[in-house]
Protein backbone atom coordinates (compact mmCIF):
# COMPACT_ATOMS: atom_id res chain seq x y z
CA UNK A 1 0.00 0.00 0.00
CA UNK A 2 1.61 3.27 -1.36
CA UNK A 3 0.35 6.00 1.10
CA UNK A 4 -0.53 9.09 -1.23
CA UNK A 5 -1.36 11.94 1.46
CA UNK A 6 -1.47 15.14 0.79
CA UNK A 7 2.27 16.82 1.50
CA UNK A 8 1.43 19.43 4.69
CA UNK A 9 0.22 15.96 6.49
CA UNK A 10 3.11 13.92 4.82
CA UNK A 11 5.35 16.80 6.73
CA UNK A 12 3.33 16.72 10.30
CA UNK A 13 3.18 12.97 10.52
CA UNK A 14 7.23 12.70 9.21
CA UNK A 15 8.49 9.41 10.64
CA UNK A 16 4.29 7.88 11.70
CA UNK A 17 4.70 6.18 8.32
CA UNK A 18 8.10 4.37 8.83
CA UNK A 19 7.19 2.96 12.55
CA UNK A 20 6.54 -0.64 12.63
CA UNK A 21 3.27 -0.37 13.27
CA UNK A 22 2.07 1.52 10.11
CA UNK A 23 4.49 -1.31 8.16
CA UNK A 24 2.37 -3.74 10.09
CA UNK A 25 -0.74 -2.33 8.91
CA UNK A 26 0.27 -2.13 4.95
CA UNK A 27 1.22 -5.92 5.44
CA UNK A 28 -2.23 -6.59 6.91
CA UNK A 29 -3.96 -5.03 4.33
CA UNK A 30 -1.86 -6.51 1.23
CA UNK A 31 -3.08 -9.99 2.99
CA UNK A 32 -6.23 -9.36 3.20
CA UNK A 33 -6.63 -8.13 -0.27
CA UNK A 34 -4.50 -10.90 -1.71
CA UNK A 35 -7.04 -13.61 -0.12
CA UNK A 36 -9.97 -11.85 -1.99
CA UNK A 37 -11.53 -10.09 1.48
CA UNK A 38 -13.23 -6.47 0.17
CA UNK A 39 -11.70 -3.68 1.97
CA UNK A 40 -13.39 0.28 2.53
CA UNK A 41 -13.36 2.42 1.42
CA UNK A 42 -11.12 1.97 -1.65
CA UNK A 43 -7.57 2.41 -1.94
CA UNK A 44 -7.75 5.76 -3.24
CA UNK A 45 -10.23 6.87 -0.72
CA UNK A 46 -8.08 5.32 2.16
CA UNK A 47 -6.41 9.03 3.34
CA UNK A 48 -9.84 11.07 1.67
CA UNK A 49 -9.78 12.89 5.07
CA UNK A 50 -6.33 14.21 5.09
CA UNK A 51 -6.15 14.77 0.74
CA UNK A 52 -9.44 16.94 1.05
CA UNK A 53 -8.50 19.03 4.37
CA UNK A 54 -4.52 20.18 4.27
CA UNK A 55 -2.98 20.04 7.79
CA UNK A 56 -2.60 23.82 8.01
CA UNK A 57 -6.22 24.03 7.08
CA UNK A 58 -7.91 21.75 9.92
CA UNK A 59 -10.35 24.06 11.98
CA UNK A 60 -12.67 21.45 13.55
CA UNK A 61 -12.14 17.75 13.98
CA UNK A 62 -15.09 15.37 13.91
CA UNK A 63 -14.30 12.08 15.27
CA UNK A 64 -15.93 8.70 13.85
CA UNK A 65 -14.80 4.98 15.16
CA UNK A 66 -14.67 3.24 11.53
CA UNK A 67 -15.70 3.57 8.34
CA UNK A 68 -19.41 1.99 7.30
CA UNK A 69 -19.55 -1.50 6.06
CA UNK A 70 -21.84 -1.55 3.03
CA UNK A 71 -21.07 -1.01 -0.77
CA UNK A 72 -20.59 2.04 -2.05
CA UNK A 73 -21.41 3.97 1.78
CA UNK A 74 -17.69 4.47 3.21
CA UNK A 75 -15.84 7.26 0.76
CA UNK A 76 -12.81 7.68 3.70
CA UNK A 77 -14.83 10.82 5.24
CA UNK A 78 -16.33 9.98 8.65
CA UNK A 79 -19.89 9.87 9.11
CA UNK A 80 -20.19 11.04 5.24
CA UNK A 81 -21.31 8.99 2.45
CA UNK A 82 -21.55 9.64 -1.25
CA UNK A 83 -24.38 11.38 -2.64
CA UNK A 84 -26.92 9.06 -4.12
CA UNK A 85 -26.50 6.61 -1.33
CA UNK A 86 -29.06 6.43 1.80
CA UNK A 87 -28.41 8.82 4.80
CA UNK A 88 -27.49 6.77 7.36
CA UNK A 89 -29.35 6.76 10.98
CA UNK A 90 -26.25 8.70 12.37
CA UNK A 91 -26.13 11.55 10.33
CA UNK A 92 -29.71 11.93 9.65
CA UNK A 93 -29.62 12.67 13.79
CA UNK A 94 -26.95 15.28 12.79
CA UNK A 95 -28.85 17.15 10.14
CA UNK A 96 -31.90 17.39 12.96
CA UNK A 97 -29.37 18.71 15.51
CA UNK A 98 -28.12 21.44 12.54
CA UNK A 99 -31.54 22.16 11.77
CA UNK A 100 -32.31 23.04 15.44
CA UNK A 101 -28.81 24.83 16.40
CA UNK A 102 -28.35 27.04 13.12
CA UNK A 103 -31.60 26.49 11.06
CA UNK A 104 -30.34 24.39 8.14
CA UNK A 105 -32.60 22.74 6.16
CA UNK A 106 -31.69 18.79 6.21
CA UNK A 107 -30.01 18.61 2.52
CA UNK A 108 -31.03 15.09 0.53
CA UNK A 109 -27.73 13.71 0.01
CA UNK A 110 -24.82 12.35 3.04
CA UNK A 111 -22.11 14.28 1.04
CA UNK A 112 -19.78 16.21 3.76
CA UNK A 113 -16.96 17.13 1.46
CA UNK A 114 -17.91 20.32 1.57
CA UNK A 115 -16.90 20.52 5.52
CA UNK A 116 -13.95 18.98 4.69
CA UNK A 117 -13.33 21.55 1.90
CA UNK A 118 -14.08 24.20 4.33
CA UNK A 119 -11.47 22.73 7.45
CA UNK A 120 -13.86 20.11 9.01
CA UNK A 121 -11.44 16.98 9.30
CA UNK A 122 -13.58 14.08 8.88
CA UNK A 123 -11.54 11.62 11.17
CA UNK A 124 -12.43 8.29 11.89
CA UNK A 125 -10.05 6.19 14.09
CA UNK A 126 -9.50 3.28 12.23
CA UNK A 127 -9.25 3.82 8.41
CA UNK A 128 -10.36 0.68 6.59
CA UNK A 129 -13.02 -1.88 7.45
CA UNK A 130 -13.95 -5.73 5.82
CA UNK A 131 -16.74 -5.54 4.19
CA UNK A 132 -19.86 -6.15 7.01
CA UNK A 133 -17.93 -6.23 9.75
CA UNK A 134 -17.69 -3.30 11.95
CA UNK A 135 -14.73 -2.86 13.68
CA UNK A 136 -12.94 -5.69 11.93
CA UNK A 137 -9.33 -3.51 11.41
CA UNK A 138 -10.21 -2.00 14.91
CA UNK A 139 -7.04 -3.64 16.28
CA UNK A 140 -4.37 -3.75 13.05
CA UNK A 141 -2.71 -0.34 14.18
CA UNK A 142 -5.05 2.42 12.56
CA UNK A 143 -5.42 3.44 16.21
CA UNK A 144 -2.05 3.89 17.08
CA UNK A 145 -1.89 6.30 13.96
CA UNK A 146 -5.20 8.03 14.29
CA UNK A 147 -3.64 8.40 18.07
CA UNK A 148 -0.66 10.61 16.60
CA UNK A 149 -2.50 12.43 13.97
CA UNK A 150 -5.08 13.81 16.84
CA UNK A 151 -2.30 14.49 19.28
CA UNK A 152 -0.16 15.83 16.45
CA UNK A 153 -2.84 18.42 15.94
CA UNK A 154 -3.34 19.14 19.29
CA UNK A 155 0.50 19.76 20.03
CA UNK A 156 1.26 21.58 16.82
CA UNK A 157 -2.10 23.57 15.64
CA UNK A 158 -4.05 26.37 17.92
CA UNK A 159 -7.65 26.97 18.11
CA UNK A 160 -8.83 23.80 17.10
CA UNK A 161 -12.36 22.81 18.07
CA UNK A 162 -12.65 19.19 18.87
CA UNK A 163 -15.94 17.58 18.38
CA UNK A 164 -16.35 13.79 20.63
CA UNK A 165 -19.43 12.02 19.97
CA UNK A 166 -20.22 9.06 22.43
CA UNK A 167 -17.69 7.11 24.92
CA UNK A 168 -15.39 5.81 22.74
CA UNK A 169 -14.28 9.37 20.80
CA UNK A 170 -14.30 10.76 24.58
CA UNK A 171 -11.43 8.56 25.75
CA UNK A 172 -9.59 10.78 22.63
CA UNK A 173 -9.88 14.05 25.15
CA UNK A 174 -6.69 12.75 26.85
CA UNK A 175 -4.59 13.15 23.55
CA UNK A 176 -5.88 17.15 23.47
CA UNK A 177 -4.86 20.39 25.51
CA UNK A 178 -7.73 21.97 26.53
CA UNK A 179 -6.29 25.14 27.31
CA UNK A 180 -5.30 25.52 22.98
CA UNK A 181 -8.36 23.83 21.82
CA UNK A 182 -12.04 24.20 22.51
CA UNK A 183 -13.45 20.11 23.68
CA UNK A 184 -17.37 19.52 23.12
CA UNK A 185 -18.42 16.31 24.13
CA UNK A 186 -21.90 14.79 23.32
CA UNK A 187 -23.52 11.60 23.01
CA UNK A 188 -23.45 9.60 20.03
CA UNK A 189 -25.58 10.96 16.96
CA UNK A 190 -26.53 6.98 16.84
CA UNK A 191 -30.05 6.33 16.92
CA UNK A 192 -29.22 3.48 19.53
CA UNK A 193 -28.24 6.56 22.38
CA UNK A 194 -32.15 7.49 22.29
CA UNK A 195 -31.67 11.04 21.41
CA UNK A 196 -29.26 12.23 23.46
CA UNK A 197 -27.35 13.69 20.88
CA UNK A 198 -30.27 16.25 20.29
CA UNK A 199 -29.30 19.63 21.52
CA UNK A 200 -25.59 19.53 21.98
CA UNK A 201 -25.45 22.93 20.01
CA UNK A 202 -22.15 21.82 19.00
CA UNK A 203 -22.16 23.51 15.14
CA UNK A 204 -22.83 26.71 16.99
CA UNK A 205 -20.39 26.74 19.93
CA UNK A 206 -18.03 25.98 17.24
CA UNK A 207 -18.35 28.82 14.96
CA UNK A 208 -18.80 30.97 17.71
CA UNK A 209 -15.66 29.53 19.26
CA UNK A 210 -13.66 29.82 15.83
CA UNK A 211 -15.05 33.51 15.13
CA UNK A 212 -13.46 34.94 19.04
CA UNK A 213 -10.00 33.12 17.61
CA UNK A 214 -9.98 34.78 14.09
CA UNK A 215 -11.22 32.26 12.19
CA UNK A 216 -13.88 32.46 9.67
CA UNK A 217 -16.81 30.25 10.50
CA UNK A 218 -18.03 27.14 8.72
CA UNK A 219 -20.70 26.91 6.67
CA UNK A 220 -22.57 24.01 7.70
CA UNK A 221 -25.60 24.39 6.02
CA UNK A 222 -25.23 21.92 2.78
């Protein structure tokens, strides 16, 4: 697996790529694709995240566990899909929550490149998945990587906002200084954490947040 990433990223993560680990995950996926197993997103769609939002360019991370597990769904974006494809549960709850923080009208497509385009890093913590099986390349050494790239951020960027959605992208608060970066925690946009999610007003502490630090906002509506 030739890792084509976008060069202010290549520069930030200099030396992630030649640890063991990351050598351990190329020879994990070459095995995997050898035996016939289908991998997503697609090669090319692998680093999507870190081709479509530069490193100097990250305002606000959004933090997904892995990518989804359908054809066609996972495009290397978290919690996006392409347009054409179903919404899924998850993000349908985040188009409600936009709808009731800033107003925007729930658009009929799962297409979030256009955060991405505008410095919303679509992170998820592992960056492949078999085919139906959720968290199958949970333990291969994404994390250890995704680990870095956060903390790398954190350590290296100002002003970030951070967005954790449910327990498991909480436990990531450790790897970020909360005195540089804003933190807003919620419950999981997930259908399964019975609305909780609803009213986190994250989309609008955010802007707000990035506005007092000279930023320009984002434009969530899509």
């Amino acid at each position: 697996m030739s890792v084509k990433i976008e060069e202010s990223w290549k520069a930030a993560l200099a030396g992630e790529f030649e640890q063991p680990y990351f050598q351990a995950i190329t020879a994990f996926l070459k095995r995997e694709i050898t035996a016939g197993k289908a991998i997503y997103p697609p090669g090319p769609l692998i680093f999507n995240a870190f081709n479509t939002t530069p490193f100097d360019e990250v305002k606000v991370v959004i933090l997904g566990q892995d990518p989804y597990i359908k054809p066609g769904e996972a495009m290397g974006l978290s919690f996006s899909v392409p347009k054409g494809v179903a919404i899924p549960p998850s993000l349908r709850n985040i188009y409600k929550e936009l709808e009731e923080d800033l107003g925007c009208a729930p658009p009929n497509h799962g297409d979030l490149t256009a955060w991405a385009a505008q410095g919303v890093f679509l992170l998820n913590a592992a960056l492949t998945v078999e085919k139906g099986n959720s968290n199958s390349h949970a333990k291969i050494g994404w994390h250890n990587f995704t680990d870095a790239v956060i903390k790398t951020l954190s350590d290296k960027r100002d002003g970030l906002v951070f967005m954790l959605w449910g327990n498991f992208a909480k436990q990531k608060a450790a790897l970020i200084d909360p005195f540089k970066h804003l933190v807003l925690e919620a419950a999981h946009p997930s259908p399964l954490a019975g609305g909780a999610f609803g009213g986190c007003q994250h989309f609008s502490k955010a802007n707000e947040f990035l506005e007092n630090n000279g930023k320009m906002a984002i434009q969530w509506c899509l």
